[in-house]
Protein backbone atom coordinates (compact mmCIF):
# COMPACT_ATOMS: atom_id res chain seq x y z
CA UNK A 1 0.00 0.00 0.00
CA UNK A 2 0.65 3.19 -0.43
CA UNK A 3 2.49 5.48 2.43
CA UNK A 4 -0.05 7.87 4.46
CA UNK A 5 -1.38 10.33 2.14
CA UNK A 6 -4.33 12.74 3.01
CA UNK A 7 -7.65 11.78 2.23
CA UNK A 8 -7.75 15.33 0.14
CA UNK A 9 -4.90 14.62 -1.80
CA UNK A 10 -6.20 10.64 -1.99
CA UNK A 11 -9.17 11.47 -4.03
CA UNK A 12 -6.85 14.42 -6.09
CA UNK A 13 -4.84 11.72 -7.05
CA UNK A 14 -7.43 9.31 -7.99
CA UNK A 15 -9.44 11.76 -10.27
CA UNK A 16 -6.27 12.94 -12.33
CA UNK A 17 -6.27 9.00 -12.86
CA UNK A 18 -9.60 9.06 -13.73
CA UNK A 19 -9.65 12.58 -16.15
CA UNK A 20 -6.31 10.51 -17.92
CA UNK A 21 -8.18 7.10 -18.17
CA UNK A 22 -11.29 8.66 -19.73
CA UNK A 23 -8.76 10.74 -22.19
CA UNK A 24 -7.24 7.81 -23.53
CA UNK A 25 -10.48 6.21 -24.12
CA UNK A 26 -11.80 8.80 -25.41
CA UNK A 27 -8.82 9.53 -28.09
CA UNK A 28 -8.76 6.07 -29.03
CA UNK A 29 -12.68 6.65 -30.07
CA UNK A 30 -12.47 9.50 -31.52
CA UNK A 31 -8.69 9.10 -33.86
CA UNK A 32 -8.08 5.29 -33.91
CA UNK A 33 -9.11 2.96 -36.63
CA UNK A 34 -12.86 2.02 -36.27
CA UNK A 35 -13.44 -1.31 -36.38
CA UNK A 36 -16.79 -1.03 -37.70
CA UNK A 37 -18.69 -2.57 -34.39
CA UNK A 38 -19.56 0.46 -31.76
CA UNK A 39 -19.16 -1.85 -29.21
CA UNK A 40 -16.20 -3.43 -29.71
CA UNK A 41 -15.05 0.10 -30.32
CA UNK A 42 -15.82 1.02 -26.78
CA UNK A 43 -14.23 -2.46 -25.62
CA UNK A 44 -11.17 -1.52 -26.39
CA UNK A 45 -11.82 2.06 -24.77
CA UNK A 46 -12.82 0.54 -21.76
CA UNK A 47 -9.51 -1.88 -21.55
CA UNK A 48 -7.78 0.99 -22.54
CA UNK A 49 -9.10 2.48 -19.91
CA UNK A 50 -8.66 0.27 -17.19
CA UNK A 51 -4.96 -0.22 -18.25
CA UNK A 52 -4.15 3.64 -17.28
CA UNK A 53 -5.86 3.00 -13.64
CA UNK A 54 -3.93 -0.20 -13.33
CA UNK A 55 -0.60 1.73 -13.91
CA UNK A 56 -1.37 4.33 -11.25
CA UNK A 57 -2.73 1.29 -8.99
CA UNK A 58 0.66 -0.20 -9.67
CA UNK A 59 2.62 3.20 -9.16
CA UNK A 60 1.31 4.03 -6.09
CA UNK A 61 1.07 -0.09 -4.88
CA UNK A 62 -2.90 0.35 -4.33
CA UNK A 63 -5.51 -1.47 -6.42
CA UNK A 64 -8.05 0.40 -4.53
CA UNK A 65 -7.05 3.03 -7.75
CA UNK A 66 -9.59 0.84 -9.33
CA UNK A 67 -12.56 0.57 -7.39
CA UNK A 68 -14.87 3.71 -9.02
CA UNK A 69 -14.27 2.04 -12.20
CA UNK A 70 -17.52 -0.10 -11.33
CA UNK A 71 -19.64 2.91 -11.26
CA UNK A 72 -17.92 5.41 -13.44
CA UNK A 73 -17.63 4.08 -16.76
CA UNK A 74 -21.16 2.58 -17.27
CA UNK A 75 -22.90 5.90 -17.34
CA UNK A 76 -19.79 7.34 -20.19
CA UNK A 77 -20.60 4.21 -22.05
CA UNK A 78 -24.29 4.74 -21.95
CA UNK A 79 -24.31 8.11 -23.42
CA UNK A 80 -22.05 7.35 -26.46
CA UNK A 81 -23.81 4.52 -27.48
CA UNK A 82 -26.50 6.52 -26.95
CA UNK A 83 -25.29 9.61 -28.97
CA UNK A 84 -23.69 6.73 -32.20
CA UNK A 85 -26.53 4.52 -32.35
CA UNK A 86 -30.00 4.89 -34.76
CA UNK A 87 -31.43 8.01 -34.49
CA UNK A 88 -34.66 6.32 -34.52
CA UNK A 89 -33.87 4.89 -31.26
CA UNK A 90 -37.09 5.22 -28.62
CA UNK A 91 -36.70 8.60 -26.61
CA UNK A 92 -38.87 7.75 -23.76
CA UNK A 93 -36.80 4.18 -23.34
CA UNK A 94 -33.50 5.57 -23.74
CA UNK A 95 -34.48 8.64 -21.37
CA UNK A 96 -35.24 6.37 -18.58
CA UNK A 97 -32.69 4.56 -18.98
CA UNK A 98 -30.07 7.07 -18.78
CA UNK A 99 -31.90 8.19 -15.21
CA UNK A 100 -31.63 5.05 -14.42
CA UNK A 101 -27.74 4.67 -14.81
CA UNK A 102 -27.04 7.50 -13.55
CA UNK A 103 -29.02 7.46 -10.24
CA UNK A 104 -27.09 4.55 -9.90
CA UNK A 105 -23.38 5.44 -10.46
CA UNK A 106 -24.08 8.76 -8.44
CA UNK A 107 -25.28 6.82 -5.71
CA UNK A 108 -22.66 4.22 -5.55
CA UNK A 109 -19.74 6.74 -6.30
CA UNK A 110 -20.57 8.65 -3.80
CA UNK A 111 -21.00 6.11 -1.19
CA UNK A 112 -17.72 5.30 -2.46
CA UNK A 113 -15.92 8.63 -1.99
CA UNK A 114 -18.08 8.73 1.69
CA UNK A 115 -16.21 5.66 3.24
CA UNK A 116 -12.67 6.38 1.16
CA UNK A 117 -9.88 7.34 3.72
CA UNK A 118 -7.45 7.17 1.67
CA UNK A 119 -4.70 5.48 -0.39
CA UNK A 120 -2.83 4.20 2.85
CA UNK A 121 -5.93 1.80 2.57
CA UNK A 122 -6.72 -1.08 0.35
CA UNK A 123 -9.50 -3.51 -0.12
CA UNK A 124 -8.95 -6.55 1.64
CA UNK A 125 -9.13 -8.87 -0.78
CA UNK A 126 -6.56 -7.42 -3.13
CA UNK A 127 -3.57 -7.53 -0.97
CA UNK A 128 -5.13 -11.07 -0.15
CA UNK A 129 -5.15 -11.99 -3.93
CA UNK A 130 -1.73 -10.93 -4.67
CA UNK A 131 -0.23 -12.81 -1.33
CA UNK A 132 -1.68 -15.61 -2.57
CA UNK A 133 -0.47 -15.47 -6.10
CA UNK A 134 3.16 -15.32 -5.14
CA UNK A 135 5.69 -14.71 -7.97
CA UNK A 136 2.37 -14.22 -10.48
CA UNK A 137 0.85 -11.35 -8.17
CA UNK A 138 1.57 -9.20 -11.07
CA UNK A 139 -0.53 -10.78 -13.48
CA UNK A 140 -3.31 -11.69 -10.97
CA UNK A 141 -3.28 -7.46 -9.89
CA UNK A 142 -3.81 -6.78 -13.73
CA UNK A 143 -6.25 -9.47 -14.82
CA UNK A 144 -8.02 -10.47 -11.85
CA UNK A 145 -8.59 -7.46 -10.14
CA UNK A 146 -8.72 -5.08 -13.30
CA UNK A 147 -9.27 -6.65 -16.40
CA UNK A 148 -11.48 -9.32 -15.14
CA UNK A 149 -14.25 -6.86 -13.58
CA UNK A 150 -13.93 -4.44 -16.69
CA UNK A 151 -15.17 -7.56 -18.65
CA UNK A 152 -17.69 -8.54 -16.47
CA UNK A 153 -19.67 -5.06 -15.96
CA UNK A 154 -18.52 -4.81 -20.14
CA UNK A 155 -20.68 -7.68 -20.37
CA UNK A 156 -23.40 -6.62 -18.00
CA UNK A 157 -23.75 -3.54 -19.96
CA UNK A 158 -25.12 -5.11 -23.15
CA UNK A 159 -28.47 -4.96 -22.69
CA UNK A 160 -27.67 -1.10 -22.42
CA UNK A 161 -26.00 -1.14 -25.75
CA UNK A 162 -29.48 -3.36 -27.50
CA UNK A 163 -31.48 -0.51 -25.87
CA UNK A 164 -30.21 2.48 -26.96
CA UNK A 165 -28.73 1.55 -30.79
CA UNK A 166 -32.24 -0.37 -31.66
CA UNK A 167 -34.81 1.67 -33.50
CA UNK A 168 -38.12 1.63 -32.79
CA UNK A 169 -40.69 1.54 -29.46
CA UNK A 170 -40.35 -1.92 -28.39
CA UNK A 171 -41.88 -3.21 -25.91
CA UNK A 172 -42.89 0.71 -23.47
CA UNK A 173 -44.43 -1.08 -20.68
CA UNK A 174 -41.49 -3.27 -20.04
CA UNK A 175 -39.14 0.05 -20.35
CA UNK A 176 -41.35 1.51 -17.52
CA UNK A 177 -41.35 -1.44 -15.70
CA UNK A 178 -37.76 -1.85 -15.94
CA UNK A 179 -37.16 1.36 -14.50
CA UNK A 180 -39.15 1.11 -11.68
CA UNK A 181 -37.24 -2.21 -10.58
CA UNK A 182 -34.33 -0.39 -11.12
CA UNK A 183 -34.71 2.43 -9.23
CA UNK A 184 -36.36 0.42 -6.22
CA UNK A 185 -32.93 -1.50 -6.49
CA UNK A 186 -31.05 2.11 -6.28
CA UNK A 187 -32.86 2.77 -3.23
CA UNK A 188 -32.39 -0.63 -1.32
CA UNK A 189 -28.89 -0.35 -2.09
CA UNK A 190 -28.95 3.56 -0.38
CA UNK A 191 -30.96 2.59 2.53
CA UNK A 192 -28.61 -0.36 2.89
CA UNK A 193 -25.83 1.90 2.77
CA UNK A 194 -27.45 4.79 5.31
CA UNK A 195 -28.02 2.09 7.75
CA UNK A 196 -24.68 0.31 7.56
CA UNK A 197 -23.03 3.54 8.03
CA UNK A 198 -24.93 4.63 11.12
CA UNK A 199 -23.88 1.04 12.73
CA UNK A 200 -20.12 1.34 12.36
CA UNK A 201 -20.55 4.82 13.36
CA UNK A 202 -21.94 3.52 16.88
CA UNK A 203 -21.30 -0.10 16.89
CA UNK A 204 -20.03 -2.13 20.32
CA UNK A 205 -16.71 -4.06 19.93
CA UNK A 206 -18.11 -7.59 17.75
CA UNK A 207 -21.28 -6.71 17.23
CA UNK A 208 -22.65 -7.93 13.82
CA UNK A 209 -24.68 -5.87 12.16
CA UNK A 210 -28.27 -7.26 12.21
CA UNK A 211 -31.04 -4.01 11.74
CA UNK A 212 -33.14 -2.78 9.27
CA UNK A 213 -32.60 -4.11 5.86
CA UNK A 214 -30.11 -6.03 7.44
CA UNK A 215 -32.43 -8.09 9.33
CA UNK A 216 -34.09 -9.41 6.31
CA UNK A 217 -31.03 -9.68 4.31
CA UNK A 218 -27.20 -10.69 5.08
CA UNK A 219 -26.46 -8.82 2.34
CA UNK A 220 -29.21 -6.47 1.12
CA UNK A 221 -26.71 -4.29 -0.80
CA UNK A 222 -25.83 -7.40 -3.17
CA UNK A 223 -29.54 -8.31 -3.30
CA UNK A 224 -29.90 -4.70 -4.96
CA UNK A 225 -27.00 -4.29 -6.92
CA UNK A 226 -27.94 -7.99 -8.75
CA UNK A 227 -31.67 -6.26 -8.91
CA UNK A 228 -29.81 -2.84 -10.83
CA UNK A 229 -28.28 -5.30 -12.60
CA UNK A 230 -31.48 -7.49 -13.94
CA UNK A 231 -33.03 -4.79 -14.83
CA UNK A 232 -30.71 -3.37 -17.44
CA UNK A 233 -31.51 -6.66 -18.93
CA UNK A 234 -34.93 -5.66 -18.98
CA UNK A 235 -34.26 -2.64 -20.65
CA UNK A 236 -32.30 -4.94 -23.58
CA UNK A 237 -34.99 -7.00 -23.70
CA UNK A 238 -37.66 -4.23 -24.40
CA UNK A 239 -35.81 -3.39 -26.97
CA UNK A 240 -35.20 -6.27 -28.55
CA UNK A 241 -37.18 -8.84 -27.07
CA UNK A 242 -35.98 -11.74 -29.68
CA UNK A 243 -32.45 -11.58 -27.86
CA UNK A 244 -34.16 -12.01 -24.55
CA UNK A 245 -32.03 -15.43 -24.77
CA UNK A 246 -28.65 -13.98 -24.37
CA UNK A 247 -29.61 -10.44 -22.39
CA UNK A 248 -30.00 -12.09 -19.44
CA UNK A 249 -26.31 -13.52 -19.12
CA UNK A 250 -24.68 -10.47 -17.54
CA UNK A 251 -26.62 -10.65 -14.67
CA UNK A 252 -26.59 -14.09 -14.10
CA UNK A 253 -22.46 -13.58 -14.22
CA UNK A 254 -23.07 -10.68 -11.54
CA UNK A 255 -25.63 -13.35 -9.22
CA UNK A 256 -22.64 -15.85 -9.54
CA UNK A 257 -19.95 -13.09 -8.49
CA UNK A 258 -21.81 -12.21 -5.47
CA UNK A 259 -23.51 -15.57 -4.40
CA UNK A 260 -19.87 -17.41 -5.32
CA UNK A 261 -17.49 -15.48 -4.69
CA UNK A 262 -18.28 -12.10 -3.01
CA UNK A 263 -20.82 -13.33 -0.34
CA UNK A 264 -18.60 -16.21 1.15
CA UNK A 265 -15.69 -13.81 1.59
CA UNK A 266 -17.32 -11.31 3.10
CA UNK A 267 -19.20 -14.10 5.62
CA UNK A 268 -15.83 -15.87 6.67
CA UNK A 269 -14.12 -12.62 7.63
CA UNK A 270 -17.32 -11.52 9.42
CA UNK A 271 -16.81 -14.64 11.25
CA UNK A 272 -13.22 -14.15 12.16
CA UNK A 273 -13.50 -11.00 13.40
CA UNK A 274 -17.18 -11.13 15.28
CA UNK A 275 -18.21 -14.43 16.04
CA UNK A 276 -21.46 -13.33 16.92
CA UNK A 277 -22.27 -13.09 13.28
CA UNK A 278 -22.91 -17.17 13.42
CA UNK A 279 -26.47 -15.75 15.35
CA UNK A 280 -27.15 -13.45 11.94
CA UNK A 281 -26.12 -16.14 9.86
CA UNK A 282 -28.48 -18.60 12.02
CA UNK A 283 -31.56 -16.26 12.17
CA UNK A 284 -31.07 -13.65 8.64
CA UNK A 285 -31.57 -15.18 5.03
CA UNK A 286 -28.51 -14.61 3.03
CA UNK A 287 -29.56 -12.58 -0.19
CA UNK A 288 -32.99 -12.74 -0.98
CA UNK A 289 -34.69 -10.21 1.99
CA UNK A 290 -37.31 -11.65 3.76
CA UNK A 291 -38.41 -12.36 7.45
CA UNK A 292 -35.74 -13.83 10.27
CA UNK A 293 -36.06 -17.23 10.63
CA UNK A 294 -36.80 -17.77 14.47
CA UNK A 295 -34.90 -19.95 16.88
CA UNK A 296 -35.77 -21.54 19.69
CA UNK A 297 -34.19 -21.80 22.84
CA UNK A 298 -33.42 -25.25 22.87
CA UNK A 299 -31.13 -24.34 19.27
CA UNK A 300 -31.82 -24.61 15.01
């Protein structure tokens, strides 16, 4: 990790890695041979991209360089495609859309920039990932932990590319419907947030966090970010509803992100460091929200 640097001069840092990364991605689109597919236009953008935040994640030995990218990019992508697809492109679809996106990358970018100390800290996992790679922690910091989740949210933003390049009305009431499961997701994923927030701000030494959404949910703010997720695919499929078969498979890649990988992280490290999270795991569902299971005295 980095040596202490102020939280001011952090996030100073991090945006003049940001302003470069969009610059080359931008100059590749707008001088550099088209390869006659818009997306696979913006592919290379994005990898482009990703490769300037890796090299200031490598620079400054913090990978944590890279986690805005999540919610930064998808918005950028959605208004080019936007702006280069058919002109004949639904307004009303593409509009709510676009609202959509970017309720959700202001929301998670700031919630982002909320908890960020600084670049003397790191995600967990990353320094985890690389200690466990050994002699190959370079190639695991560039391809698991950069390239890797470029792809995937690449992938999950698809559907976004079908909905704003296809002409015509498609299918409206699925558009509004989409939205409106997409914003609900926005807002469990802010309450979520709010609450989680106000329980490290005043939590008791090993006390697992167990209230509000949380006692419905393990982890409500993967249950919404899968639901943001899904309904992007929506969008696509309003659009296009004969490609419904292959819309659906960024999401499904998110659901097995968080339900494979993600989730069990998170749980074994709650577990090491508050054993009293076995009673939330005993009592709280794990993803989907819904009521506490009760125990009784005598045990499960």
């Amino acid at each position: 990790m980095s040596p202490t640097i102020s939280r001011a001069r952090s996030l100073a840092l991090v945006t003049v890695a940001y302003v470069i990364a969009i610059g080359v991605g931008a100059a590749w689109l707008a001088w550099a041979p088209a390869t006659g597919r818009l997306w696979l236009d913006t592919l290379v953008a994005d990898v482009l991209a990703t490769l300037v935040i890796f090299t200031f994640s490598r620079a400054y030995r913090n990978s944590s360089f890279y986690d805005a990218y999540w919610s930064v990019i998808p918005p950028l992508l959605t208004v080019y495609w936007w702006a280069s697809g058919d002109p004949g492109t639904d307004r009303l679809r593409a509009w709510l859309l676009t609202v959509l996106i970017t309720s959700w990358a202001v929301r998670l970018t700031a919630n982002w920039v909320y908890g960020f100390p600084g670049l003397q800290h790191e995600d967990w996992r990353y320094g985890m990932f690389r200690q466990r790679a050994g002699r190959w922690e370079f190639v695991v910091d560039l391809v698991a932990i950069h390239l890797i989740p470029t792809l995937q949210v690449f992938a999950a933003m698809l559907p976004v590319y079908v909905c704003v390049t296809h002409a015509g009305p498609g299918i409206r009431w699925l558009s509004v419907a989409a939205f409106i499961v997409g914003m609900a997701a926005v807002a469990i994923e802010l309450v979520a947030d709010v609450q989680l927030h106000r329980f490290v701000r005043d939590r008791q030494p090993g006390e697992a966090m167990n209230r509000g959404l949380w006692s419905w949910s393990r982890h409500p703010n993967y249950f919404g970010e899968f639901t943001f997720w899904l309904s992007l695919a929506l969008f696509g499929v309003a659009a296009a509803p004969a490609d419904a078969w292959w819309l659906f498979a960024g999401a499904l890649a998110m659901l097995g992100m968080f339900l494979g990988a993600s989730i069990p992280m998170m749980e074994t490290r709650s577990l090491q460091r508050r054993p009293s999270y076995q009673d939330v795991i005993d009592q709280v569902p794990r993803f989907v929200p819904m009521p506490r299971r009760r125990i009784s005295a005598g045990g499960p």
